[in-house]
C-alpha atoms as a PDB file:
ATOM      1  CA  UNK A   1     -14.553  61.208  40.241  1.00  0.00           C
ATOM      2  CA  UNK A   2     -12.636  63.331  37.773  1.00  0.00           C
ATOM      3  CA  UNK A   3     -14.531  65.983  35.061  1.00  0.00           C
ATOM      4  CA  UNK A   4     -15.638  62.697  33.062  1.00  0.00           C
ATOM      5  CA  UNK A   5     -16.973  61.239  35.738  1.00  0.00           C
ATOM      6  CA  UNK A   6     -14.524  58.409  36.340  1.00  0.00           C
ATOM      7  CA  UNK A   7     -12.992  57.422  39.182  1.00  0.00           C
ATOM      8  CA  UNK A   8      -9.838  58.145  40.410  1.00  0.00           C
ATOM      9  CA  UNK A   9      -9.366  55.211  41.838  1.00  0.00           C
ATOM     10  CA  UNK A  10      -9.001  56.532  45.546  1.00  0.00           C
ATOM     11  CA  UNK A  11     -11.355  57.670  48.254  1.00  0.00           C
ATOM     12  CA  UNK A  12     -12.010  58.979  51.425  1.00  0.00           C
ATOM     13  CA  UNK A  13     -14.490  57.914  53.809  1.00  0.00           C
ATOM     14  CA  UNK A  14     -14.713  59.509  57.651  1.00  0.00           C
ATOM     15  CA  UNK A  15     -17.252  57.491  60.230  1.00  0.00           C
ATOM     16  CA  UNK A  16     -18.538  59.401  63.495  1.00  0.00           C
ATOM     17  CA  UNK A  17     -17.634  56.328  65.506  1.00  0.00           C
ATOM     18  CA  UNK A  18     -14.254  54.642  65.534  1.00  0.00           C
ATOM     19  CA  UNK A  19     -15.871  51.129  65.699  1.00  0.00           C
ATOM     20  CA  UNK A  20     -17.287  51.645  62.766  1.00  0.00           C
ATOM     21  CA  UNK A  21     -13.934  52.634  60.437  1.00  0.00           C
ATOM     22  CA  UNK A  22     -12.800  49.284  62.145  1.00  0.00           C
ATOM     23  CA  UNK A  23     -15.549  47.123  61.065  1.00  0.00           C
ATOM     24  CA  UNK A  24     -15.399  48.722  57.635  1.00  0.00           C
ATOM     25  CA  UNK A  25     -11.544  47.974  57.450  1.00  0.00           C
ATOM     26  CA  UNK A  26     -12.362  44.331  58.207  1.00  0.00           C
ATOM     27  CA  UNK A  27     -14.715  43.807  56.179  1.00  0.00           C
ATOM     28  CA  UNK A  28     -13.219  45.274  52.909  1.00  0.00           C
ATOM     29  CA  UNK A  29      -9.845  44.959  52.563  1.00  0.00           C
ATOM     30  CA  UNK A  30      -8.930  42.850  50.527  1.00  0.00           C
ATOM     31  CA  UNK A  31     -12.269  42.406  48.491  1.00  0.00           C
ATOM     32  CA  UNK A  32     -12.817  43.389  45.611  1.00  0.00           C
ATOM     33  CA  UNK A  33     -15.120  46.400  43.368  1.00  0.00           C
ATOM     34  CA  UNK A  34     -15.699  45.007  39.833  1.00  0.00           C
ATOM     35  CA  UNK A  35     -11.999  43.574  38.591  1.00  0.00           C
ATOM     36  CA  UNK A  36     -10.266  45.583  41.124  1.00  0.00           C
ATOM     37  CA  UNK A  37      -8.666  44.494  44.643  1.00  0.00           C
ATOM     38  CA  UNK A  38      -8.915  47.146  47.109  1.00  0.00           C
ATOM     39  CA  UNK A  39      -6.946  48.310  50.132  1.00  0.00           C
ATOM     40  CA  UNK A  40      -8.356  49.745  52.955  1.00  0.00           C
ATOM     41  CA  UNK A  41      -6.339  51.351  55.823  1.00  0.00           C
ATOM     42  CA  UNK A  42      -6.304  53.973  58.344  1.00  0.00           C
ATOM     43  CA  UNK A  43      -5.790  57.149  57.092  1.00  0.00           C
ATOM     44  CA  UNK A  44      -2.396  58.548  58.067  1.00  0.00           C
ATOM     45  CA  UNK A  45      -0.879  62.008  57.282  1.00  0.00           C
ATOM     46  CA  UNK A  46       1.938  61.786  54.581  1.00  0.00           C
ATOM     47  CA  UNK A  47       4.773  62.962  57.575  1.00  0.00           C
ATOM     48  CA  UNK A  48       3.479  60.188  59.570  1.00  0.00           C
ATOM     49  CA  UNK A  49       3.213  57.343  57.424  1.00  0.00           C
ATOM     50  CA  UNK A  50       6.676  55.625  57.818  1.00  0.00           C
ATOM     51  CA  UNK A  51       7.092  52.993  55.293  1.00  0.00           C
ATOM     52  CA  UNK A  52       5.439  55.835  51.747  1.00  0.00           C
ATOM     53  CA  UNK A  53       9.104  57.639  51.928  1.00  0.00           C
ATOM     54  CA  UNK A  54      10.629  54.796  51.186  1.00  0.00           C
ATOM     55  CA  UNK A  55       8.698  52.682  48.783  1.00  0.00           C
ATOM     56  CA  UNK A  56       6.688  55.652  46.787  1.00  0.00           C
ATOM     57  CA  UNK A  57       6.208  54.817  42.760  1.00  0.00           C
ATOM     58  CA  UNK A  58       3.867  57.727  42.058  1.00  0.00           C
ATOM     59  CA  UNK A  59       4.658  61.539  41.022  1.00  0.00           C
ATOM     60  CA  UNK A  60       2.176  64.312  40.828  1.00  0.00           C
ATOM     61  CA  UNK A  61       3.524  66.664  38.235  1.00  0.00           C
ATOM     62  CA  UNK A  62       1.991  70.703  38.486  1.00  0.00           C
ATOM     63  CA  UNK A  63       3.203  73.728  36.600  1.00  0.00           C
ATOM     64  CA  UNK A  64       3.604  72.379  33.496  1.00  0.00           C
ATOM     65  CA  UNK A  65       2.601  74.445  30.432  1.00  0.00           C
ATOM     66  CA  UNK A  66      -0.654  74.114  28.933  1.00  0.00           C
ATOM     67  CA  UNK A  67       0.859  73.853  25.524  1.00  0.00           C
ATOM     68  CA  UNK A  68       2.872  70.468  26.582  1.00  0.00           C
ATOM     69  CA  UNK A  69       1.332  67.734  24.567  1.00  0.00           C
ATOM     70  CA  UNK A  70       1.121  64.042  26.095  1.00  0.00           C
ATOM     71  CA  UNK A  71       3.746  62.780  24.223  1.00  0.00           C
ATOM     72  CA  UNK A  72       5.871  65.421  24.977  1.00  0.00           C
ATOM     73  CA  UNK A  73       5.017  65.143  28.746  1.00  0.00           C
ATOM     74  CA  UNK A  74       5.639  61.163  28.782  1.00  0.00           C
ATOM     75  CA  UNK A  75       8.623  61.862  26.728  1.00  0.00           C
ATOM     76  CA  UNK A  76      10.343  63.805  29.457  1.00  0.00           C
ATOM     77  CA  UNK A  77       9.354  61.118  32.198  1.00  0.00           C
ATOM     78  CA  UNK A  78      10.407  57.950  29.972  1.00  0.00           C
ATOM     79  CA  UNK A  79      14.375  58.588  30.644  1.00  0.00           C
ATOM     80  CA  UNK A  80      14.240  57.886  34.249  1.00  0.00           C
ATOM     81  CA  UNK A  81      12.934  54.003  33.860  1.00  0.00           C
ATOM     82  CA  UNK A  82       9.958  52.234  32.737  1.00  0.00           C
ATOM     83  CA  UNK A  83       6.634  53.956  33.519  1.00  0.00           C
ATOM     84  CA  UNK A  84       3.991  51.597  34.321  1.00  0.00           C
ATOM     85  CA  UNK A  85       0.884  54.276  33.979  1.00  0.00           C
ATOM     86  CA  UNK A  86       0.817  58.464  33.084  1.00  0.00           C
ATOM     87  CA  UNK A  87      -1.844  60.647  32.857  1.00  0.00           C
ATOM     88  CA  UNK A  88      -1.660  64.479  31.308  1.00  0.00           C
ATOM     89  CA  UNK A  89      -4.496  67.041  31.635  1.00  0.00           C
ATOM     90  CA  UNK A  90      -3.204  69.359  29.415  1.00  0.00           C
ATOM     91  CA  UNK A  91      -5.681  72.304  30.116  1.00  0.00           C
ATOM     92  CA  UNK A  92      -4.904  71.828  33.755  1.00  0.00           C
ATOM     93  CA  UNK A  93      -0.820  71.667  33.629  1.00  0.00           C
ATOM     94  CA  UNK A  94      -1.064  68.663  35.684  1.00  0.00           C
ATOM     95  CA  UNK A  95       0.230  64.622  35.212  1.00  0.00           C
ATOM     96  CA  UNK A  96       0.612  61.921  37.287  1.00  0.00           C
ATOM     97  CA  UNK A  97       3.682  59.252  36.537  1.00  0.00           C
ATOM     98  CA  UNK A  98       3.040  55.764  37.909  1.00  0.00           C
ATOM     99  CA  UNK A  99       7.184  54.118  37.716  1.00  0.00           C
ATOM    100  CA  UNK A 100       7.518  50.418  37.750  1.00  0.00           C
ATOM    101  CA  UNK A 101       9.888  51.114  40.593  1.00  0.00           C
ATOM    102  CA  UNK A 102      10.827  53.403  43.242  1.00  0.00           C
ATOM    103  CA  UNK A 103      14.061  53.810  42.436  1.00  0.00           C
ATOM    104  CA  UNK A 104      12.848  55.057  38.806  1.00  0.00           C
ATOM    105  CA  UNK A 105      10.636  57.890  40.397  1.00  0.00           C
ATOM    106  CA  UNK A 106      13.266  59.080  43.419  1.00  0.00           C
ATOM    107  CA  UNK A 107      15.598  59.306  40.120  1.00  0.00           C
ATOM    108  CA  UNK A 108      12.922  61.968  38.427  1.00  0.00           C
ATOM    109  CA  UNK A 109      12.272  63.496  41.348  1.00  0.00           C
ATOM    110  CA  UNK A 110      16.099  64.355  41.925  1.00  0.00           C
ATOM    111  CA  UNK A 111      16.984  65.343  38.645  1.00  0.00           C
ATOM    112  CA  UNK A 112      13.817  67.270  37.289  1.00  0.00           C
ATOM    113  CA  UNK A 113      12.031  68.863  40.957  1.00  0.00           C
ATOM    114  CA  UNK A 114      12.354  72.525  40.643  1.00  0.00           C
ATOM    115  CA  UNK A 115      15.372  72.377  37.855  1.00  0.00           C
ATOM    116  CA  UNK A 116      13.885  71.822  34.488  1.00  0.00           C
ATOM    117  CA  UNK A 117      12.344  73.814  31.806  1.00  0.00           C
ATOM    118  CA  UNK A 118       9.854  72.664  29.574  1.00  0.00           C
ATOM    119  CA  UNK A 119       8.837  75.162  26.775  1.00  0.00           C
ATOM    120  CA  UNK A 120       9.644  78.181  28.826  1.00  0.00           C
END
């Protein structure tokens, strides 16, 4: 849950037995919570995980200044392709970019990572 106490749309869950985590995976994937289908898988750090390198949509933006404003952050996102979902937290310096493809956000990533300036 964020500050306003909605969800984030992810989560983590961590059984004692490994029987259990299968059952659960079974039983849940695929189902759905209110409108929503969900996926459930085995959780697998980011180096490991072969097939996220290659399809990734989604960019967590940090460092940004506080006195960005959300136009001004989607504004600097929109040239890469069509975003399908952004979110800003302006106090925080943070955004997240959701591109309708992966092409879209490996573009961004390439040409703004590390190399642009926004408002100093």
């Amino acid at each position: 849950m964020d500050q306003s106490n909605k969800s984030r749309g992810f989560g983590y869950v961590q059984f004692l037995k490994a029987t259990d985590a299968t059952t659960a995976l079974e039983k849940m994937n695929g189902t759905k919570i209110g409108d929503k289908d969900i996926t459930v898988t085995n959780f697998a750090k980011r180096n490991e995980r072969e097939d996220v390198q290659d399809l990734f949509r989604n960019l967590y933006v940090n460092n940004l200044p506080t006195t960005l404003t959300e136009s001004e952050f989607q504004a600097v996102f929109a040239p890469f392709g069509e975003i399908s979902k952004f979110k800003y937290d302006q106090d925080k310096g943070v955004g997240y970019v959701m591109y309708a493809t992966h092409e879209n956000a490996k573009k961004a990533i390439e040409d703004l990572n590390q190399k642009k300036e926004i408002n100093g």
